[in-house]
PDB file of N, CA and C in Angstrom:
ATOM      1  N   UNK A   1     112.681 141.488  83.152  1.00  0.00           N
ATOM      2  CA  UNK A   1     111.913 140.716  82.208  1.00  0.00           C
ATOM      3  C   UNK A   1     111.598 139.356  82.823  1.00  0.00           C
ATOM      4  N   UNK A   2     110.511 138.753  82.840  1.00  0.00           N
ATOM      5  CA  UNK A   2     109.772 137.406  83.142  1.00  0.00           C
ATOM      6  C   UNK A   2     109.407 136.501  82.184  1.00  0.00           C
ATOM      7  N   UNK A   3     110.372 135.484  82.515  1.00  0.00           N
ATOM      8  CA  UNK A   3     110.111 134.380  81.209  1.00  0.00           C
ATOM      9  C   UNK A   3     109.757 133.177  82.509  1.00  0.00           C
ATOM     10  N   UNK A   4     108.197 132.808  81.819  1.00  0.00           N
ATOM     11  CA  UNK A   4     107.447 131.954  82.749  1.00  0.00           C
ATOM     12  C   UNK A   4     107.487 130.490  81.929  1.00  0.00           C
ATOM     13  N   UNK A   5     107.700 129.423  82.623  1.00  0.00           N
ATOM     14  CA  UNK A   5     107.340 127.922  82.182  1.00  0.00           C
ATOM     15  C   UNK A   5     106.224 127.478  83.721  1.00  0.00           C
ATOM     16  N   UNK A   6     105.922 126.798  82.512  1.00  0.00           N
ATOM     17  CA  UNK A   6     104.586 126.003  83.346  1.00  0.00           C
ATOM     18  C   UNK A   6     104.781 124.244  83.508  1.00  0.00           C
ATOM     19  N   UNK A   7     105.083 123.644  84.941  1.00  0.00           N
ATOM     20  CA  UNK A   7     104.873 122.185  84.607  1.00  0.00           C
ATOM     21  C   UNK A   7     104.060 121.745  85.925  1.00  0.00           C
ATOM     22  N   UNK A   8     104.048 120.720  85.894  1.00  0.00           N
ATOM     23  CA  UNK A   8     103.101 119.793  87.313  1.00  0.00           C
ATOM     24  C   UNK A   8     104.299 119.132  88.347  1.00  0.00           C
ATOM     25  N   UNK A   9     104.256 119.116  89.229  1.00  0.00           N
ATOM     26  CA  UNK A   9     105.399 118.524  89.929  1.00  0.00           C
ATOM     27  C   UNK A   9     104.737 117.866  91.376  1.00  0.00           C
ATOM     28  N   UNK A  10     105.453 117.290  92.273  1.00  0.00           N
ATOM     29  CA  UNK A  10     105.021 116.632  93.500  1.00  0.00           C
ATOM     30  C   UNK A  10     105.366 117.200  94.697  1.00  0.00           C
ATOM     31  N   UNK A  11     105.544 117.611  95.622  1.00  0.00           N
ATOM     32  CA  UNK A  11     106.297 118.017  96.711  1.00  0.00           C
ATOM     33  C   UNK A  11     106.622 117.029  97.600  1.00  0.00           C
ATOM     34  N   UNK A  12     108.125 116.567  97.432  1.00  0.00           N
ATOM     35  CA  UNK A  12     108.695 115.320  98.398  1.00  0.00           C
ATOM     36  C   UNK A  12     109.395 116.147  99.669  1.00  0.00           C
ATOM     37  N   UNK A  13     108.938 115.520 100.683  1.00  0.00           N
ATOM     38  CA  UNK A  13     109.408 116.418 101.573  1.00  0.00           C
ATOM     39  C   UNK A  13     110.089 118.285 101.809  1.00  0.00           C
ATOM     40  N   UNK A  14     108.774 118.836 101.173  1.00  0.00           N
ATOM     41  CA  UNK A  14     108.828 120.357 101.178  1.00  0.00           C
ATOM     42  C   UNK A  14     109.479 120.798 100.250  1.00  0.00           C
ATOM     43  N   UNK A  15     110.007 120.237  99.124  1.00  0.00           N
ATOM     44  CA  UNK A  15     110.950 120.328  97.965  1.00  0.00           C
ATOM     45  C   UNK A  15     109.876 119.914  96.663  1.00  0.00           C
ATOM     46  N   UNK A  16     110.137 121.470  95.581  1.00  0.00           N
ATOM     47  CA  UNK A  16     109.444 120.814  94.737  1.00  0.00           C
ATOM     48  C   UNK A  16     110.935 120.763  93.396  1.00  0.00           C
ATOM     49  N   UNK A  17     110.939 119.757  93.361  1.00  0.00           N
ATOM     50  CA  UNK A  17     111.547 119.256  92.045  1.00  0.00           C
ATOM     51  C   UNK A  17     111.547 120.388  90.670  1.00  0.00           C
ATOM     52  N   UNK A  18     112.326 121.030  89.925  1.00  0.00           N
ATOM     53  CA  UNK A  18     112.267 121.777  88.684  1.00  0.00           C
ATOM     54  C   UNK A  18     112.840 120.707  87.857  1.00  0.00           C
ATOM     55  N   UNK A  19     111.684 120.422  87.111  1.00  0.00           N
ATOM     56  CA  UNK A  19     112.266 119.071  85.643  1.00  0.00           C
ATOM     57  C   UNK A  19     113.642 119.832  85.192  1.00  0.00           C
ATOM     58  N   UNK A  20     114.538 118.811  84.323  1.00  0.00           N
ATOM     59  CA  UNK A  20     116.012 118.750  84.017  1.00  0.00           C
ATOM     60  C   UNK A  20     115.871 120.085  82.571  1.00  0.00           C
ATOM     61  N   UNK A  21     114.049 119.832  81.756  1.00  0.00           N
ATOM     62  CA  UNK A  21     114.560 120.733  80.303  1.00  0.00           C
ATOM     63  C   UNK A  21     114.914 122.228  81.080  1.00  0.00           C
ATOM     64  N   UNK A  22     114.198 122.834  82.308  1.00  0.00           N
ATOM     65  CA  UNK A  22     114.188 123.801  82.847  1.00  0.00           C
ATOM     66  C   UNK A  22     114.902 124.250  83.711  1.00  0.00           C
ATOM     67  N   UNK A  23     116.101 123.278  84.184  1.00  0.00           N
ATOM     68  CA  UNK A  23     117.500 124.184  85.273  1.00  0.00           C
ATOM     69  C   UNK A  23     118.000 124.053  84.472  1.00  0.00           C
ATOM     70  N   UNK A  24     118.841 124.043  83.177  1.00  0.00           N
ATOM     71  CA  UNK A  24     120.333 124.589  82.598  1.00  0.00           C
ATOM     72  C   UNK A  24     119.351 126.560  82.707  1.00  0.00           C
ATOM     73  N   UNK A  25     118.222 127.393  82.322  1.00  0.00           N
ATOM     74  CA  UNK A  25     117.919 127.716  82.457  1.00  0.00           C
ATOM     75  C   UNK A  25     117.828 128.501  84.273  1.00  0.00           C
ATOM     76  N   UNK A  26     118.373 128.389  84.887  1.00  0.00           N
ATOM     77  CA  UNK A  26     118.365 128.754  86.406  1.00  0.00           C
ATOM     78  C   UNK A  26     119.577 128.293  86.767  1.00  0.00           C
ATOM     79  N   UNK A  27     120.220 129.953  87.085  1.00  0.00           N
ATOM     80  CA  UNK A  27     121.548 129.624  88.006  1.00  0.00           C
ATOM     81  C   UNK A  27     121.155 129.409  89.309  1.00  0.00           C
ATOM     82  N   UNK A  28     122.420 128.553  90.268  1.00  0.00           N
ATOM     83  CA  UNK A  28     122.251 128.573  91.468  1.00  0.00           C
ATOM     84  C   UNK A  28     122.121 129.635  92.143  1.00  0.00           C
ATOM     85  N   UNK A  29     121.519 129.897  93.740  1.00  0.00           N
ATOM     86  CA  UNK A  29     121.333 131.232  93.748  1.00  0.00           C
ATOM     87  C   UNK A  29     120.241 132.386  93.251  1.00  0.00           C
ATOM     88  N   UNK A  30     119.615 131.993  92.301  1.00  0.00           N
ATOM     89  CA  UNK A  30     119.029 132.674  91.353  1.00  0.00           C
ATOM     90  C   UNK A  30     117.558 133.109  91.995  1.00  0.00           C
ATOM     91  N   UNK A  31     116.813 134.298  91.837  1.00  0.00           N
ATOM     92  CA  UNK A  31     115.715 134.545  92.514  1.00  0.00           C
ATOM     93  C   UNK A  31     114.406 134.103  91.373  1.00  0.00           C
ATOM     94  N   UNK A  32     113.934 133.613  91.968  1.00  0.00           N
ATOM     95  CA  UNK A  32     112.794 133.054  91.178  1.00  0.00           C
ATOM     96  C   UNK A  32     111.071 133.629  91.863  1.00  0.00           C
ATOM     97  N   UNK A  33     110.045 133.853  90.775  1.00  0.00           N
ATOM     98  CA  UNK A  33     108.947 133.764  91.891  1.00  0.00           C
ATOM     99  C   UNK A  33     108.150 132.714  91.309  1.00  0.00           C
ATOM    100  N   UNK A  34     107.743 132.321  92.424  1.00  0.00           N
ATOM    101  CA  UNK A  34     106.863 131.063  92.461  1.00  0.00           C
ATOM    102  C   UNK A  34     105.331 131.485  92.240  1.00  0.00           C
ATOM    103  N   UNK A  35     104.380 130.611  91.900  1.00  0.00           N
ATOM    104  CA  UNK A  35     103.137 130.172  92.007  1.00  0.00           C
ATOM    105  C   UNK A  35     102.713 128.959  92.045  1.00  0.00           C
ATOM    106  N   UNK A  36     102.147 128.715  93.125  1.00  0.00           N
ATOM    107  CA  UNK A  36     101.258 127.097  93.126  1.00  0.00           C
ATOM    108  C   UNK A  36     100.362 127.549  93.532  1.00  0.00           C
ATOM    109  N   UNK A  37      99.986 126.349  92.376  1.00  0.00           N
ATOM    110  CA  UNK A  37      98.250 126.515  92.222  1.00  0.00           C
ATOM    111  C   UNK A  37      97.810 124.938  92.722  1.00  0.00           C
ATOM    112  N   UNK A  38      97.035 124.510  93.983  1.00  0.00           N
ATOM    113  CA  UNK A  38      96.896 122.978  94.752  1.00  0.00           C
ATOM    114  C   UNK A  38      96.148 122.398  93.551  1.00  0.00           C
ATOM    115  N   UNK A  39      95.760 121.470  93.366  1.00  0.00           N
ATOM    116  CA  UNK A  39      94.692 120.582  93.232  1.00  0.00           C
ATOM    117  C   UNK A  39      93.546 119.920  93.888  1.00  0.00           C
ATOM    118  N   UNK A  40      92.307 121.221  94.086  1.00  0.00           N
ATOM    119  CA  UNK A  40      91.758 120.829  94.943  1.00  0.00           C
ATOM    120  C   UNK A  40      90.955 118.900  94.686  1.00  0.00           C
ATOM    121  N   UNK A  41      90.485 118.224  95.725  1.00  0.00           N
ATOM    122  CA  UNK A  41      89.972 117.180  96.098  1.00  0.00           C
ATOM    123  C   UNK A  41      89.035 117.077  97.275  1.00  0.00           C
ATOM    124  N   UNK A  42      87.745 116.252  97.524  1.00  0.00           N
ATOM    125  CA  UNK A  42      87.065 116.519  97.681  1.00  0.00           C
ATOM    126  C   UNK A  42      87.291 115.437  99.378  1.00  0.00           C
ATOM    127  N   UNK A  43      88.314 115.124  99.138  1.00  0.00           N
ATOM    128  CA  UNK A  43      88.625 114.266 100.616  1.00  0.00           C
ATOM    129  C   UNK A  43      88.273 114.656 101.735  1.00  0.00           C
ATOM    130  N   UNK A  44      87.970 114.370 102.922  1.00  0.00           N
ATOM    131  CA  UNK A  44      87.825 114.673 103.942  1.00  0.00           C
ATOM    132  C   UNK A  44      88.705 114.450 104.798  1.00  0.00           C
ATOM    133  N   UNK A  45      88.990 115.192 105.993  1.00  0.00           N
ATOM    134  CA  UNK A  45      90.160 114.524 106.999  1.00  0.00           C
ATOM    135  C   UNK A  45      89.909 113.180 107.118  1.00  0.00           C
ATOM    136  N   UNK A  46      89.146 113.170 107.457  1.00  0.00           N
ATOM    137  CA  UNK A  46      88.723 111.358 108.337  1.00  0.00           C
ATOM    138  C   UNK A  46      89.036 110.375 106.966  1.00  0.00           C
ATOM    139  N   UNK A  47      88.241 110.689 105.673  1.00  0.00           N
ATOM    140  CA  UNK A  47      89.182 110.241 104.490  1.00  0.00           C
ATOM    141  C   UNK A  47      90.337 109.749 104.394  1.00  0.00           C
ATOM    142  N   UNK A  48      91.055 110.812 104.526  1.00  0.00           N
ATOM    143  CA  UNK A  48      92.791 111.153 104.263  1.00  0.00           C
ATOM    144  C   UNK A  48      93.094 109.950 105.601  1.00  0.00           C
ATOM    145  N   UNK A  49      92.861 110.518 106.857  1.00  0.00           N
ATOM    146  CA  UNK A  49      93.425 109.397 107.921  1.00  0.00           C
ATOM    147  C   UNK A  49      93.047 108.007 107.515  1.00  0.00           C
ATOM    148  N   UNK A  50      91.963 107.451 107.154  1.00  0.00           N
ATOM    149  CA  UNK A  50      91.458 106.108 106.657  1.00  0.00           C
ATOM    150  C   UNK A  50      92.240 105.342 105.675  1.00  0.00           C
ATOM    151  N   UNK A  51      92.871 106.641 104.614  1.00  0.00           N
ATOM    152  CA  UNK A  51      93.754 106.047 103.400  1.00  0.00           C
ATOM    153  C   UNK A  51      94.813 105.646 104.076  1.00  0.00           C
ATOM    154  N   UNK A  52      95.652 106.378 105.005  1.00  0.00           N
ATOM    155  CA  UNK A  52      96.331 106.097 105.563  1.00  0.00           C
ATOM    156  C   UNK A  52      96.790 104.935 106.264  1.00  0.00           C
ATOM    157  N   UNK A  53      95.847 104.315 106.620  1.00  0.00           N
ATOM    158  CA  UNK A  53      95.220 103.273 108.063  1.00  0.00           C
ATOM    159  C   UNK A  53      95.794 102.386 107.072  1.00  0.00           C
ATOM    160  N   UNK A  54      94.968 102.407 105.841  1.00  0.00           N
ATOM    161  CA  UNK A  54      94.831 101.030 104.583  1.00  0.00           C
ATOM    162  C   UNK A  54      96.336 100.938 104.261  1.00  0.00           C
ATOM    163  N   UNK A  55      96.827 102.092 103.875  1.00  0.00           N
ATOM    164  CA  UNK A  55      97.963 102.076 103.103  1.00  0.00           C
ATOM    165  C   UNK A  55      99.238 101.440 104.009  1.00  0.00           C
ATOM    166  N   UNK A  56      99.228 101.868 105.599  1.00  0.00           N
ATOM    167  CA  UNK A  56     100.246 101.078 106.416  1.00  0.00           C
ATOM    168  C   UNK A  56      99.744  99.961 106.661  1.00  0.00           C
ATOM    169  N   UNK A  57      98.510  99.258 106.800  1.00  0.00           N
ATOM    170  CA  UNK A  57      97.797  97.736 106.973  1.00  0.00           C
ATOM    171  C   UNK A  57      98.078  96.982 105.822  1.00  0.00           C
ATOM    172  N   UNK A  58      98.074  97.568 104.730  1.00  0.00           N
ATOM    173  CA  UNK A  58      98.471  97.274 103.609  1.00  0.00           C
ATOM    174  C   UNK A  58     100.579  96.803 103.836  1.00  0.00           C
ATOM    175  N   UNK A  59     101.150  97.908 103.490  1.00  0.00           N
ATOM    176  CA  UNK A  59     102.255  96.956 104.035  1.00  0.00           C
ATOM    177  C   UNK A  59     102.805  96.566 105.011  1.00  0.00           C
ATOM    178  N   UNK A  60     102.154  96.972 106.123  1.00  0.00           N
ATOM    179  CA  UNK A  60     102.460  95.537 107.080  1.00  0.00           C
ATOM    180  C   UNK A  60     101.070  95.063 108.064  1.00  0.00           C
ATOM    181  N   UNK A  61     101.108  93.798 107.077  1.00  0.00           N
ATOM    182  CA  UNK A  61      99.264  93.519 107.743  1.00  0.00           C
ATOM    183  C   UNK A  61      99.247  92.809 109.041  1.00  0.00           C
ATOM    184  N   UNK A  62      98.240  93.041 109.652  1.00  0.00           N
ATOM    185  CA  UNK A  62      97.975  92.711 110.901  1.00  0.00           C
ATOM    186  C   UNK A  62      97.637  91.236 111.267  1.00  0.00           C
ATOM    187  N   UNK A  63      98.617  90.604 112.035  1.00  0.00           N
ATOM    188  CA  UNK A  63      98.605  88.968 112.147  1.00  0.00           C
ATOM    189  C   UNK A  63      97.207  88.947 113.424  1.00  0.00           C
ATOM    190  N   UNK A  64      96.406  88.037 112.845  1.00  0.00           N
ATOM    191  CA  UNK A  64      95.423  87.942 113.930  1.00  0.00           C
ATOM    192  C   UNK A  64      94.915  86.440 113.826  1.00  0.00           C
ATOM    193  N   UNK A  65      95.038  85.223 115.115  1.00  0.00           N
ATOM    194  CA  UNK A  65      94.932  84.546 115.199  1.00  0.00           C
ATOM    195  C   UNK A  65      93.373  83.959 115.249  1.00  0.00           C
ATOM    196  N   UNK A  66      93.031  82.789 115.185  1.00  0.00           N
ATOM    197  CA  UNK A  66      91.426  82.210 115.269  1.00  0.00           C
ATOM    198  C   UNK A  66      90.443  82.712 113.966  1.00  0.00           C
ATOM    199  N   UNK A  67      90.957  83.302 113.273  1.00  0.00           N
ATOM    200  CA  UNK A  67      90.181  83.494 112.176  1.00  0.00           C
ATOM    201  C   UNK A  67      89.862  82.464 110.988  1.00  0.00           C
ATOM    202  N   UNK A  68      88.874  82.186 110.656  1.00  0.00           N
ATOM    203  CA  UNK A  68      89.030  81.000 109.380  1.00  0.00           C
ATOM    204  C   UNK A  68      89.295  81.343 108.164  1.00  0.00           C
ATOM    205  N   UNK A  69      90.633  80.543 107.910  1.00  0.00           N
ATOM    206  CA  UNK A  69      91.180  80.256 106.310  1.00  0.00           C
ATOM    207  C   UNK A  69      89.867  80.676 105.456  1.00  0.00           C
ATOM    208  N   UNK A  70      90.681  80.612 104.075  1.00  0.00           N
ATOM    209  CA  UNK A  70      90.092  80.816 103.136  1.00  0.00           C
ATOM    210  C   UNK A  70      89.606  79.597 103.026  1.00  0.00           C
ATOM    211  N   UNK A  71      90.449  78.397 102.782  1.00  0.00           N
ATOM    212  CA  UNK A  71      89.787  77.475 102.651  1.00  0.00           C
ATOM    213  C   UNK A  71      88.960  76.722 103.583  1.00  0.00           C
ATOM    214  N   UNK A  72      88.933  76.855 104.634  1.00  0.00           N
ATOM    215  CA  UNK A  72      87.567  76.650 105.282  1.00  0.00           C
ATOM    216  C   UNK A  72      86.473  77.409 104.926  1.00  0.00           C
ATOM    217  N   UNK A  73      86.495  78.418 104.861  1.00  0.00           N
ATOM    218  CA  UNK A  73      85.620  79.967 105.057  1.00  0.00           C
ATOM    219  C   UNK A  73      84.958  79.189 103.336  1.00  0.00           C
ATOM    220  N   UNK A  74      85.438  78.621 102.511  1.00  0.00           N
ATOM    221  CA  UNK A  74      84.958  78.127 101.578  1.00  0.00           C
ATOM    222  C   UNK A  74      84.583  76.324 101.224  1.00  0.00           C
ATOM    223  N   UNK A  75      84.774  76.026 102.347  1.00  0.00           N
ATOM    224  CA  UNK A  75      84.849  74.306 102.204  1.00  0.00           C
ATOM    225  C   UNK A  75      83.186  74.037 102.691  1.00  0.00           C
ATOM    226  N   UNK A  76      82.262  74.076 101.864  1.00  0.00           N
ATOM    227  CA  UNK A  76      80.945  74.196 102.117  1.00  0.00           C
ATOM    228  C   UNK A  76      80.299  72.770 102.855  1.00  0.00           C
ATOM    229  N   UNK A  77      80.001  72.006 103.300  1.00  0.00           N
ATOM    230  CA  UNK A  77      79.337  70.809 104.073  1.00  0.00           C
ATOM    231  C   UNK A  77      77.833  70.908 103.712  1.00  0.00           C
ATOM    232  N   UNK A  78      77.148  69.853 102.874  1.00  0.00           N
ATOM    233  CA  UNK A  78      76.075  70.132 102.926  1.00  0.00           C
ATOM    234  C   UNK A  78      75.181  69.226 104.187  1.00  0.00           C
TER     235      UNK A  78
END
């Protein structure tokens, strides 16, 4: 007999998480069958690598000297 639950989950390092209402429900050991279904998106590789780029520049940004301040870059001289 097949008693199916349905939820959304993440995959953290090749592991997908089963929410807490749904393991007292599953012994250890226990054979289960799976289905995943992806979420497709319309990204492109070069996309995906770009987010990437941002997201590590983002926390740790790139020190680059000779560039003008903000407040110059805004201190207008007529």
């Amino acid at each position: 007999m097949l008693n199916a639950v349905e939820f959304k989950a993440k995959i953290k390092q090749g592991i997908i998480e089963i929410p807490e209402e749904y393991q007292q429900d599953l012994r250890e050991d226990s054979e289960v069958q799976v289905i995943v279904i992806k979420q497709t998106t319309n990204i492109t590789k070069s996309e995906l690598k770009n987010e990437r780029v941002i997201d590590d520049l983002t926390e740790n940004p790139a020190k680059v000297s000779g560039f003008l301040s903000r407040d110059e870059i805004y201190n207008r001289q007529s």
